[in-house]
C-alpha atoms as a PDB file:
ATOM      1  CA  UNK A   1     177.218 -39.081-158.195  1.00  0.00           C
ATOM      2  CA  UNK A   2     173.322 -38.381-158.714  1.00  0.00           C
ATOM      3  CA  UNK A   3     171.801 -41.546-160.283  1.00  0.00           C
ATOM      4  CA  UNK A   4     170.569 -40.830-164.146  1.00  0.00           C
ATOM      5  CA  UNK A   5     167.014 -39.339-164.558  1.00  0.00           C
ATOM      6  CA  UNK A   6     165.298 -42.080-166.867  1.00  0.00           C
ATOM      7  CA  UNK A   7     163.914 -41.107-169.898  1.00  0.00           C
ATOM      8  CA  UNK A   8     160.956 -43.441-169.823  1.00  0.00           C
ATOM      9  CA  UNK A   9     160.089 -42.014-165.888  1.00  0.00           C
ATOM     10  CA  UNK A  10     158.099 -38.857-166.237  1.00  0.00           C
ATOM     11  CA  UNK A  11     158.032 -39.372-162.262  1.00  0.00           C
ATOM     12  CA  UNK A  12     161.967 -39.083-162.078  1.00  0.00           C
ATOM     13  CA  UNK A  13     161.692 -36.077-164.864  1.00  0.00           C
ATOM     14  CA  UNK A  14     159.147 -34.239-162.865  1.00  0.00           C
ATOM     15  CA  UNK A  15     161.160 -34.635-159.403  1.00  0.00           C
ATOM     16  CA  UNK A  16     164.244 -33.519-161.323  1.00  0.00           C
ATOM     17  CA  UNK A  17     162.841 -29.996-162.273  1.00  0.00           C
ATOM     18  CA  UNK A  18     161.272 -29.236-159.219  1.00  0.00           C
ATOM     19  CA  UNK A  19     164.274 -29.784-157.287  1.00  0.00           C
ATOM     20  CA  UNK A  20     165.891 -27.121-159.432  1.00  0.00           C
ATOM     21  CA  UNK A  21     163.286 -24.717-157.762  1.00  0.00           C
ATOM     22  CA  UNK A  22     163.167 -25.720-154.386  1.00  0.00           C
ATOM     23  CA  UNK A  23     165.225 -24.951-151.271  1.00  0.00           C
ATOM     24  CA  UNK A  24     165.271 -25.493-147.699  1.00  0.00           C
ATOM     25  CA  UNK A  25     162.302 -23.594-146.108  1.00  0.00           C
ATOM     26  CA  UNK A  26     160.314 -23.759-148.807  1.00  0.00           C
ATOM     27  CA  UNK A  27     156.205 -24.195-148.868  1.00  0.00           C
ATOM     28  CA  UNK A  28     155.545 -27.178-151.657  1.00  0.00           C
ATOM     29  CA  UNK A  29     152.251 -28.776-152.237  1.00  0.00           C
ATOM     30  CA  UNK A  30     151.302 -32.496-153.353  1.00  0.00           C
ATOM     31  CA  UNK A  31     148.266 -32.297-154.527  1.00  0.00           C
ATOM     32  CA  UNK A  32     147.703 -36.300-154.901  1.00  0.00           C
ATOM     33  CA  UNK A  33     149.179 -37.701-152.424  1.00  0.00           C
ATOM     34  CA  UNK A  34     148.773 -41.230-153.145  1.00  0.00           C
ATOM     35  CA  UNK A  35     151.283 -44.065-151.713  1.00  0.00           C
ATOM     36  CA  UNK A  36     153.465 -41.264-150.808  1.00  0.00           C
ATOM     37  CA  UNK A  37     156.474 -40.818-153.398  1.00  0.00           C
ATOM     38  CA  UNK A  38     155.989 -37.866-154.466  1.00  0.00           C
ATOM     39  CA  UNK A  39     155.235 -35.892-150.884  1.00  0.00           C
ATOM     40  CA  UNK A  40     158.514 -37.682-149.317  1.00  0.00           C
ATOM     41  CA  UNK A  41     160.273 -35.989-152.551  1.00  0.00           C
ATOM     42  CA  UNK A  42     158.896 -32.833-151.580  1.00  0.00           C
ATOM     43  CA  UNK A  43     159.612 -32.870-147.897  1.00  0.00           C
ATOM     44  CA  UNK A  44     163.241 -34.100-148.290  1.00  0.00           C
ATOM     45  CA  UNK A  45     163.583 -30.725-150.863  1.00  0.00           C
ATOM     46  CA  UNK A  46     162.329 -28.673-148.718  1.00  0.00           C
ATOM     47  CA  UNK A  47     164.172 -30.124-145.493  1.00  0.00           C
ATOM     48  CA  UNK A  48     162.680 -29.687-141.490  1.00  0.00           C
ATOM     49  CA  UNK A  49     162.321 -25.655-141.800  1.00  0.00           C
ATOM     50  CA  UNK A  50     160.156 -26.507-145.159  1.00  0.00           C
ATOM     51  CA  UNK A  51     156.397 -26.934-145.241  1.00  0.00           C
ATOM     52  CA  UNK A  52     155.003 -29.917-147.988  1.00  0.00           C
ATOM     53  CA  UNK A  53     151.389 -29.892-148.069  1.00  0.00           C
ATOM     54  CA  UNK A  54     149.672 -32.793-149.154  1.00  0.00           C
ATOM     55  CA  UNK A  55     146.460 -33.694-150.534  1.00  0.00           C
ATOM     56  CA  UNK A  56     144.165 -36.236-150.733  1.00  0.00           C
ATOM     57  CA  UNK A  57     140.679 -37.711-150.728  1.00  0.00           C
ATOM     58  CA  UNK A  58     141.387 -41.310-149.659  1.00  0.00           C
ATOM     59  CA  UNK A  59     142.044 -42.171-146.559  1.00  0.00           C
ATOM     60  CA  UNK A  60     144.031 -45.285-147.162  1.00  0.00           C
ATOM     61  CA  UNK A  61     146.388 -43.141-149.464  1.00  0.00           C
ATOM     62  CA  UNK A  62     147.251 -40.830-146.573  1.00  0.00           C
ATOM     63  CA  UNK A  63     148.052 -44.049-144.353  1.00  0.00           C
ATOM     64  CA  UNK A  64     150.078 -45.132-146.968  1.00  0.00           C
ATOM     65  CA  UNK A  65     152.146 -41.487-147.683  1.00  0.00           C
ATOM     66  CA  UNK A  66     152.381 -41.515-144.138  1.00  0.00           C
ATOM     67  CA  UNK A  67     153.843 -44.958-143.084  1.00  0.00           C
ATOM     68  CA  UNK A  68     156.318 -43.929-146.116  1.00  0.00           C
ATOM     69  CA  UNK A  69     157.274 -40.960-144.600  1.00  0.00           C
ATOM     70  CA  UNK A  70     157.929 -42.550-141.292  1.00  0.00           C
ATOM     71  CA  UNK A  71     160.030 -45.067-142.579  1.00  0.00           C
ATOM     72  CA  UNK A  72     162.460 -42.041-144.120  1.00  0.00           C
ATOM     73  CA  UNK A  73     162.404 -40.543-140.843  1.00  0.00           C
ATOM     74  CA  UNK A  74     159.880 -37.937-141.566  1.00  0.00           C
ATOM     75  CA  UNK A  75     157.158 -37.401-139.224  1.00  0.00           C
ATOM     76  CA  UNK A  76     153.320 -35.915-140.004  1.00  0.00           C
ATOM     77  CA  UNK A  77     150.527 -34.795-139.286  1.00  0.00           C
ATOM     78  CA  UNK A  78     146.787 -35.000-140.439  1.00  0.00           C
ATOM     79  CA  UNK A  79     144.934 -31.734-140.754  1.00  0.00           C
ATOM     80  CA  UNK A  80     141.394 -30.715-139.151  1.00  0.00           C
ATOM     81  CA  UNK A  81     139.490 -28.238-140.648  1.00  0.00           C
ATOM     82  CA  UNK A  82     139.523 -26.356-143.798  1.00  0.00           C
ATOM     83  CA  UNK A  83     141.933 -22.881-142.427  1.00  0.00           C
ATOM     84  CA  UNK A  84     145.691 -21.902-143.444  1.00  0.00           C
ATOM     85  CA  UNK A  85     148.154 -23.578-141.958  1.00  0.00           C
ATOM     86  CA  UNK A  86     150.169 -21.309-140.152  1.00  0.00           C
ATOM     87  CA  UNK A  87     153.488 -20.912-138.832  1.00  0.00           C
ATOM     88  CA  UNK A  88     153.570 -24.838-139.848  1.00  0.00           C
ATOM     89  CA  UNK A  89     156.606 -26.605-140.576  1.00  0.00           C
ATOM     90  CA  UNK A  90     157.134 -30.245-141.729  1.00  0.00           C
ATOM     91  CA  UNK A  91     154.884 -32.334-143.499  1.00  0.00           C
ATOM     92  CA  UNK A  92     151.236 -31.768-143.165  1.00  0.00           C
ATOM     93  CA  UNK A  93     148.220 -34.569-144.482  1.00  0.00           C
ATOM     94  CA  UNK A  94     144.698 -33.110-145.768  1.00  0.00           C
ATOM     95  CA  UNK A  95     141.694 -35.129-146.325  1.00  0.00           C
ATOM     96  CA  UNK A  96     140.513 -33.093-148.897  1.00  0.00           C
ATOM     97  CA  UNK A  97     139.796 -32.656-152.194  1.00  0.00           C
ATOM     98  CA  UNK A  98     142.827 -30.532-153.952  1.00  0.00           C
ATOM     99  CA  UNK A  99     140.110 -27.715-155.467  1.00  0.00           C
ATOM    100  CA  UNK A 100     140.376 -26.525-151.962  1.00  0.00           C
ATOM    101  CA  UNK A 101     143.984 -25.903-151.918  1.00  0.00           C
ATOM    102  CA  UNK A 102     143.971 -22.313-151.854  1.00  0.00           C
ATOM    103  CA  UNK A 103     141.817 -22.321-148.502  1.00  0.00           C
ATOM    104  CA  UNK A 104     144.571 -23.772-147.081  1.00  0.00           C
ATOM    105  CA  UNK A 105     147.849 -21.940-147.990  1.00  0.00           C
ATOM    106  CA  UNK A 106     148.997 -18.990-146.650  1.00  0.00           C
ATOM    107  CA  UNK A 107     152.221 -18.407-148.553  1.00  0.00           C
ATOM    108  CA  UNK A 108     153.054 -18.969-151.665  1.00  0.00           C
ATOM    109  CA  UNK A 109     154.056 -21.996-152.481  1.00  0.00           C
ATOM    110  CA  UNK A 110     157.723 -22.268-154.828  1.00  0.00           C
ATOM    111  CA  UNK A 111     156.290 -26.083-156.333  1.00  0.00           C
ATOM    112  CA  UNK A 112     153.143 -28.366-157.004  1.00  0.00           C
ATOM    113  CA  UNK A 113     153.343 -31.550-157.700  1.00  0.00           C
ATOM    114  CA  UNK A 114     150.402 -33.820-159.043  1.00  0.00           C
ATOM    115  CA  UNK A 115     149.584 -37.406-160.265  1.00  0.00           C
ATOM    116  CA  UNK A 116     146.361 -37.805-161.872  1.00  0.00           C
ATOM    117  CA  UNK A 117     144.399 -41.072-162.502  1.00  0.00           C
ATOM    118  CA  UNK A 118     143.822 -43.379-159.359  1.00  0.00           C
ATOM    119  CA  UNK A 119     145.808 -44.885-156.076  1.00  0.00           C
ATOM    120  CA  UNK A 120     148.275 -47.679-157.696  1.00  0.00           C
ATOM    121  CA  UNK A 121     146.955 -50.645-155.786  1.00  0.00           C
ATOM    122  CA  UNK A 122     143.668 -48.982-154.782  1.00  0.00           C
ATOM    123  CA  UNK A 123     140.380 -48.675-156.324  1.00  0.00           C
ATOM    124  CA  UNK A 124     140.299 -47.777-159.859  1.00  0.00           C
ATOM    125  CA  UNK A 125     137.073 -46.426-159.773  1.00  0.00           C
ATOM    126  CA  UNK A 126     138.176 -43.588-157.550  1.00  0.00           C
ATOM    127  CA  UNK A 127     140.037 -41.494-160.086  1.00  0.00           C
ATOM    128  CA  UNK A 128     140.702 -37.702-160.853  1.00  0.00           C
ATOM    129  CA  UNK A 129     138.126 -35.652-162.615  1.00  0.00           C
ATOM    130  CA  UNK A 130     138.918 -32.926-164.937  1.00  0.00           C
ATOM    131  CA  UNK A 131     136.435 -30.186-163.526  1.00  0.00           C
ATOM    132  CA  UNK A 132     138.067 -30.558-160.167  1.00  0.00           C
ATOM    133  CA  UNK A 133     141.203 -31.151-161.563  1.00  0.00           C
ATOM    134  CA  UNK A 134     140.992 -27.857-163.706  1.00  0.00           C
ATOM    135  CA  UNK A 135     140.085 -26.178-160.567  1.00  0.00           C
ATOM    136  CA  UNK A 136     142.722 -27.340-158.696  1.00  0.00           C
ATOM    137  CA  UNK A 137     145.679 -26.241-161.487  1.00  0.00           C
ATOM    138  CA  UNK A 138     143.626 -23.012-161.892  1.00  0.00           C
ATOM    139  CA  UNK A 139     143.999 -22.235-158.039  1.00  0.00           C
ATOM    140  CA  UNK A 140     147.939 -23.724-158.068  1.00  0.00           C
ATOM    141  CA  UNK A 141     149.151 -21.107-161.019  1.00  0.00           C
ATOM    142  CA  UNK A 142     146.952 -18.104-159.565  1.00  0.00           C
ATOM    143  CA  UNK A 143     149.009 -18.942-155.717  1.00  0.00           C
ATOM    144  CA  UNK A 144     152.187 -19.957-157.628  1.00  0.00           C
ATOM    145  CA  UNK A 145     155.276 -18.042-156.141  1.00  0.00           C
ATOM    146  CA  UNK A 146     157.724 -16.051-159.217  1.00  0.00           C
ATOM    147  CA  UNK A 147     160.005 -18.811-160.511  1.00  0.00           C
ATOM    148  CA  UNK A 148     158.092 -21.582-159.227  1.00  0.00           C
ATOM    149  CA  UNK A 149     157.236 -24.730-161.039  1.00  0.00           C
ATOM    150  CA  UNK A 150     153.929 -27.006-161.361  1.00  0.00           C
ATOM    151  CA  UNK A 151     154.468 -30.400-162.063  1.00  0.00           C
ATOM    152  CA  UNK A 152     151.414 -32.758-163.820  1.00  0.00           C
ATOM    153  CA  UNK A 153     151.720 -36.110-164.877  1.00  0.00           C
ATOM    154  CA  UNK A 154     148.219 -37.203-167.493  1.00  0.00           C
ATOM    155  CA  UNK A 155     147.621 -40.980-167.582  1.00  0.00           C
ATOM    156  CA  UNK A 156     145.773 -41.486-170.511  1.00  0.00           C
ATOM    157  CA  UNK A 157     145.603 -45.768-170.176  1.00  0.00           C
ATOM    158  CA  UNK A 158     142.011 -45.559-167.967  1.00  0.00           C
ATOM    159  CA  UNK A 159     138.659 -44.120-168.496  1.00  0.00           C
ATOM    160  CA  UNK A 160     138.061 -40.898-168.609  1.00  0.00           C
ATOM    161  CA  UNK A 161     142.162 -39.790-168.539  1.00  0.00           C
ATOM    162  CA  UNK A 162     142.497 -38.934-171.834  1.00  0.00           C
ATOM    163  CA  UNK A 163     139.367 -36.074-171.338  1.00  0.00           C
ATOM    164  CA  UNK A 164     141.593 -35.294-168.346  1.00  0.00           C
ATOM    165  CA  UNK A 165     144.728 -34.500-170.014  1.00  0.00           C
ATOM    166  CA  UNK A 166     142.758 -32.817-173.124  1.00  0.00           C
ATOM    167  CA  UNK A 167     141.300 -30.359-170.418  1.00  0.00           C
ATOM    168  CA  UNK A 168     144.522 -29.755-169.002  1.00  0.00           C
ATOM    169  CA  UNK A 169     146.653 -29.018-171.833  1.00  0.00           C
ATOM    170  CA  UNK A 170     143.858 -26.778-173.556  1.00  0.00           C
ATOM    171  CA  UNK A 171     144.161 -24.980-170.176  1.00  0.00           C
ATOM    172  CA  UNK A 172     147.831 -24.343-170.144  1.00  0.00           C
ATOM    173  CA  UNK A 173     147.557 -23.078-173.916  1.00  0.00           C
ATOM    174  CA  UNK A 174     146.266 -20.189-172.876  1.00  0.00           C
ATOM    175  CA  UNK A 175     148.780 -19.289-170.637  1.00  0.00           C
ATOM    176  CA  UNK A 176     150.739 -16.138-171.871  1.00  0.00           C
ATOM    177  CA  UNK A 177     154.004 -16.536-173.069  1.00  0.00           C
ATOM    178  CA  UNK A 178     155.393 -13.342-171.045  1.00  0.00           C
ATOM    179  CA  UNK A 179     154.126 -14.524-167.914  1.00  0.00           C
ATOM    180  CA  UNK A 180     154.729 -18.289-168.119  1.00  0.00           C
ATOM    181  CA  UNK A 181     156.720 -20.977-169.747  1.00  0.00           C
ATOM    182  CA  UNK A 182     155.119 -24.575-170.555  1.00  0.00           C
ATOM    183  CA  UNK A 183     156.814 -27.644-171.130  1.00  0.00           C
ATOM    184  CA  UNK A 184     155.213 -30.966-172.144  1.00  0.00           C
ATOM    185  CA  UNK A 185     157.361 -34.276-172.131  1.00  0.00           C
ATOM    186  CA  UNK A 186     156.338 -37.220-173.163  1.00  0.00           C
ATOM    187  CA  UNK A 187     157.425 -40.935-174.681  1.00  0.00           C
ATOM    188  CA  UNK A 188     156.706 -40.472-178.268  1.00  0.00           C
ATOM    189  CA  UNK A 189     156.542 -44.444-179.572  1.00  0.00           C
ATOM    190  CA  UNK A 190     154.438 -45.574-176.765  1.00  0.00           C
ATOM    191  CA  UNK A 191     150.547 -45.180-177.752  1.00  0.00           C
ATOM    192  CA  UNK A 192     149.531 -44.835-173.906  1.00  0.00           C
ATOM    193  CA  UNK A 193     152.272 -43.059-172.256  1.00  0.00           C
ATOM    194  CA  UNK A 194     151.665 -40.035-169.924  1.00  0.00           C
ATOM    195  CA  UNK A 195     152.086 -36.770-170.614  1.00  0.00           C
ATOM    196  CA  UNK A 196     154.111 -34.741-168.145  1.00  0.00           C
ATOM    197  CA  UNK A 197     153.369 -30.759-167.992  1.00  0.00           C
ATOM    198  CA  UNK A 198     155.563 -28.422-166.390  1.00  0.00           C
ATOM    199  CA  UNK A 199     154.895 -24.731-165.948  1.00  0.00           C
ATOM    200  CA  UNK A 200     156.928 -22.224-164.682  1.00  0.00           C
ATOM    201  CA  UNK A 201     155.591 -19.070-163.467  1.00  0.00           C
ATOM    202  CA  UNK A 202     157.892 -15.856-164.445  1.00  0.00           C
END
């Protein structure tokens, strides 16, 4: 028996209903890859004939996702040069910035995943910025495949998150209700909780 989703883990809640999406063989993308969590989420989803793409700007974050992965058993490797991967499977690092994504796929990807903020344990001056960040969603939805799902988690508790997450949810208002379906969930009686927006493209 499956261990209960928490209600106070957008994290767990985000995981949860992107696994309803994703299969074996899929292409997924994490487009913060951070200490890791969320990419070794994505890769186990997707299993060895899968492709998880994962993003980010910090070195020391990719060290970290991938001395995580290793120690699940999941080998990767780091990208060179901004091109598709193709005919890629596995679990594959980019030192980029994740406005770029699109330059990289080419497939459509059935999930994104994304954390915004900074690197728990890292520098907290190095965060997420919304016009990036914008661009980055903007590119995800547009290279979304039918029924897949993007998954965003908005920290509001440091400067400039709150601006984030305003960006980002006037954004996904203006997504049609025939093509799309939005979801926001969030922990009502805690002043700085996250927000946790999931789309799902029809």
């Amino acid at each position: 028996m499956s261990r209960p989703v928490s209600l106070a883990s957008l994290i767990d809640w985000s995981h949860k209903l992107l696994a309803e999406v994703l299969q074996p063989g899929d292409l997924a993308v994490d487009l913060t890859a951070g200490n890791g969590a969320d990419t070794l989420f994505l890769a186990e989803m997707v299993g060895r004939s899968g492709l998880v793409i994962a993003f980010d700007i910090q070195r020391q974050a990719l060290a970290k996702t991938s001395v995580r992965l290793e120690a699940a058993g999941i080998t990767s490797v780091l990208h060179q040069g901004r091109r598709p991967l193709e005919a890629h499977t596995g679990v594959v690092l980019i030192a980029d910035g994740h406005e770029a994504v699109t330059d990289y796929l080419s497939r459509a990807p059935k999930a994104f995943i994304a954390n915004l903020g900074y690197l728990p344990g890292g520098d907290k001056s190095i965060i997420t910025q919304p016009a990036t960040t914008l661009k980055a969603i903007e590119s995800a939805l547009a290279s979304l495949a039918p029924h897949g799902r993007l998954a965003v988690v908005s920290y509001i508790g440091h400067p400039g998150g709150r601006e984030e997450g305003e960006a980002l949810e006037s954004l996904l208002h203006k997504l049609t209700p025939d093509g799309w379906e939005v979801t926001r969930i969030q922990n009502l009686n805690r002043p700085l909780a996250p927000s946790l927006f999931v789309v799902e493209k029809y």
